[in-house]
C-alpha atoms as a PDB file:
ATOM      1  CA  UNK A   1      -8.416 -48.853 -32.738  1.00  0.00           C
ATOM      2  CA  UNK A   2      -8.568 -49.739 -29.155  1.00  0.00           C
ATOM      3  CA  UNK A   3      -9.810 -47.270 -26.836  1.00  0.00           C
ATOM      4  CA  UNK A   4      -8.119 -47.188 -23.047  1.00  0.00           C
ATOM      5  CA  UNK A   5     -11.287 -47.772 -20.316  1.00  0.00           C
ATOM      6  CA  UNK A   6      -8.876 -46.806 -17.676  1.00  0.00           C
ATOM      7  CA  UNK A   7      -6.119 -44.218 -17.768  1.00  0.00           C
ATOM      8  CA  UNK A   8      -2.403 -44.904 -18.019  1.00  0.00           C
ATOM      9  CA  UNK A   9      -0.631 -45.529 -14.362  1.00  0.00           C
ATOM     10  CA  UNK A  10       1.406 -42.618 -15.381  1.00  0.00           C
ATOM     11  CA  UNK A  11      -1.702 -40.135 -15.595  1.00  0.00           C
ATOM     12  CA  UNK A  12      -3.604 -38.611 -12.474  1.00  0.00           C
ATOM     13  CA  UNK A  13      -6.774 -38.376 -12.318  1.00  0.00           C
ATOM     14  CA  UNK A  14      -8.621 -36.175  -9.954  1.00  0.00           C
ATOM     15  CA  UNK A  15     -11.984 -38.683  -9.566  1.00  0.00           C
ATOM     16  CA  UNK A  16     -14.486 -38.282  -7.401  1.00  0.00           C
ATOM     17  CA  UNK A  17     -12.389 -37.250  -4.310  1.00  0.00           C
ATOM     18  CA  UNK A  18     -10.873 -34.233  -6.233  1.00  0.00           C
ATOM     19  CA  UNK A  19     -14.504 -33.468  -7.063  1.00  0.00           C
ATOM     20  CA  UNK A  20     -15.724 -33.626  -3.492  1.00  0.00           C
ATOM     21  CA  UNK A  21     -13.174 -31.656  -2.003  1.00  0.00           C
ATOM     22  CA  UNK A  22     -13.255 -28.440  -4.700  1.00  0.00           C
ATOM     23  CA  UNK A  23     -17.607 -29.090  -4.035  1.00  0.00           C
ATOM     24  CA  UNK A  24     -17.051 -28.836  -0.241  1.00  0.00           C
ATOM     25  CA  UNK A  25     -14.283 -25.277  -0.460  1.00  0.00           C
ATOM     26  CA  UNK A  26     -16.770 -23.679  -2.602  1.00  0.00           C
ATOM     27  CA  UNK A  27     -19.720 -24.469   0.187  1.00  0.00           C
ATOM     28  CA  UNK A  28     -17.343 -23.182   2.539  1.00  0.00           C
ATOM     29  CA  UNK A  29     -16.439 -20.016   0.764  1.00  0.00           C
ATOM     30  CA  UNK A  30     -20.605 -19.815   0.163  1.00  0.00           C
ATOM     31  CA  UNK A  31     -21.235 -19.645   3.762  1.00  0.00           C
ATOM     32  CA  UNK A  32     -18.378 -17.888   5.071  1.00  0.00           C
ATOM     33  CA  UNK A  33     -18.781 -14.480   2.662  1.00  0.00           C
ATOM     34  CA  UNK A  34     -22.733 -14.910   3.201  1.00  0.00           C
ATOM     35  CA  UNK A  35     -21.757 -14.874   7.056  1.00  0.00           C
ATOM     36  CA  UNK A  36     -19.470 -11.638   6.609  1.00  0.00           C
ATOM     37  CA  UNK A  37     -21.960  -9.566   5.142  1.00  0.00           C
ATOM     38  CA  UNK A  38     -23.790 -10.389   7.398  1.00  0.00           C
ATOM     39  CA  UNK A  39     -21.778  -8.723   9.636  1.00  0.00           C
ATOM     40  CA  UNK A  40     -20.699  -6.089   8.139  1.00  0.00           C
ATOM     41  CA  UNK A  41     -24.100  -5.102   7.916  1.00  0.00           C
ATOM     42  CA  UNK A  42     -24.287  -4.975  11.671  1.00  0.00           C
ATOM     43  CA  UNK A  43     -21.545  -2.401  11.267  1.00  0.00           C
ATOM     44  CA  UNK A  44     -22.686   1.496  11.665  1.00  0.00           C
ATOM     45  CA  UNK A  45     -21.782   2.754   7.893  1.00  0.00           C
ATOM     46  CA  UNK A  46     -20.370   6.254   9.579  1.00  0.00           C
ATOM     47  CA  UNK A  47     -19.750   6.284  13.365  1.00  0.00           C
ATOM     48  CA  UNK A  48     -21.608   8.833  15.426  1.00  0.00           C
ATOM     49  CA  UNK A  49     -19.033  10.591  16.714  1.00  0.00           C
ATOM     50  CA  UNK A  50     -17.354  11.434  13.208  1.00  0.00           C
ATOM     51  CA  UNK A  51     -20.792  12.838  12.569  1.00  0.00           C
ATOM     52  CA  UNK A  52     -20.724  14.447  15.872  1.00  0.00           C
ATOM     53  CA  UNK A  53     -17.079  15.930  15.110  1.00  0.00           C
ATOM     54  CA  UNK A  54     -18.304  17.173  11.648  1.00  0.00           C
ATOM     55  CA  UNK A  55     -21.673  18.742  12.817  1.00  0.00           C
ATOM     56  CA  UNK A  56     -19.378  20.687  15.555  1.00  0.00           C
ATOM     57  CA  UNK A  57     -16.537  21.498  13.242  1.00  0.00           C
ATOM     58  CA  UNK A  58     -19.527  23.441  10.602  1.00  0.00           C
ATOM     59  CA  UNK A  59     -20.723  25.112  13.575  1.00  0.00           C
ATOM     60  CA  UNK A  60     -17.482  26.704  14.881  1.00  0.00           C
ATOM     61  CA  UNK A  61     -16.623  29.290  12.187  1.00  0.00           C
ATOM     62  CA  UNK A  62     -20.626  30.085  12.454  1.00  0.00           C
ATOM     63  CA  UNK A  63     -20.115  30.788  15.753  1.00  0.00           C
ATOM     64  CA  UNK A  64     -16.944  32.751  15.672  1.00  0.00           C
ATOM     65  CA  UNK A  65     -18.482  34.916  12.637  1.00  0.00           C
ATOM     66  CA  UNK A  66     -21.223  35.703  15.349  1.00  0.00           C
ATOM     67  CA  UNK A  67     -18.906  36.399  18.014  1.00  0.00           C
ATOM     68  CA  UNK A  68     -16.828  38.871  15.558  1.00  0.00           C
ATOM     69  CA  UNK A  69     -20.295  40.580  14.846  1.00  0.00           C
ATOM     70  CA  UNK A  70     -21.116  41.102  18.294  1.00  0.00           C
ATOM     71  CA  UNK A  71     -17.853  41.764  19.818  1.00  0.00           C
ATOM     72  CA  UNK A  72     -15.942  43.102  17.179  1.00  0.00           C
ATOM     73  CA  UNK A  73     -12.965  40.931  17.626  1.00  0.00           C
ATOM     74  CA  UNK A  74     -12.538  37.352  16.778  1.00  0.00           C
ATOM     75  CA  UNK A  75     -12.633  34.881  19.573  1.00  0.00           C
ATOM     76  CA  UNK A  76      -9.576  32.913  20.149  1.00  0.00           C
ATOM     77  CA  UNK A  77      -9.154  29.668  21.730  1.00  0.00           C
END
């Protein structure tokens, strides 16, 4: 039996080149997501004024329970 050393003309071969080129997209992709967390990092996880707008929105039926106490009626506006 005789054994081909080179492949038929009709067959593709990737090689080396095919090789180099999936090597050098996965690099890519390596440094690229490394670079986006990065900075998403950088990015405040919950901004400050959503915390802000939270904090107030807690306080305001606090304060119009204290305002019914005192006055009697509820506050409106």
């Amino acid at each position: 039996m005789i054994v081909a050393a080179s492949p038929a003309a009709s067959q593709v071969v990737p090689g080396i080149l095919g090789f180099l080129v999936v090597a050098g997209m996965g690099l890519a992709l390596f440094f690229l997501l490394r670079s986006m967390n990065k900075q998403l990092n950088k990015v405040a996880r919950e901004p400050r004024w959503r915390e802000e707008a939270k904090r107030a929105q807690q306080d305001q039926p606090a304060q119009a329970e204290q305002d019914y106490r005192q006055n009697g009626t509820p506050q409106q506006g």
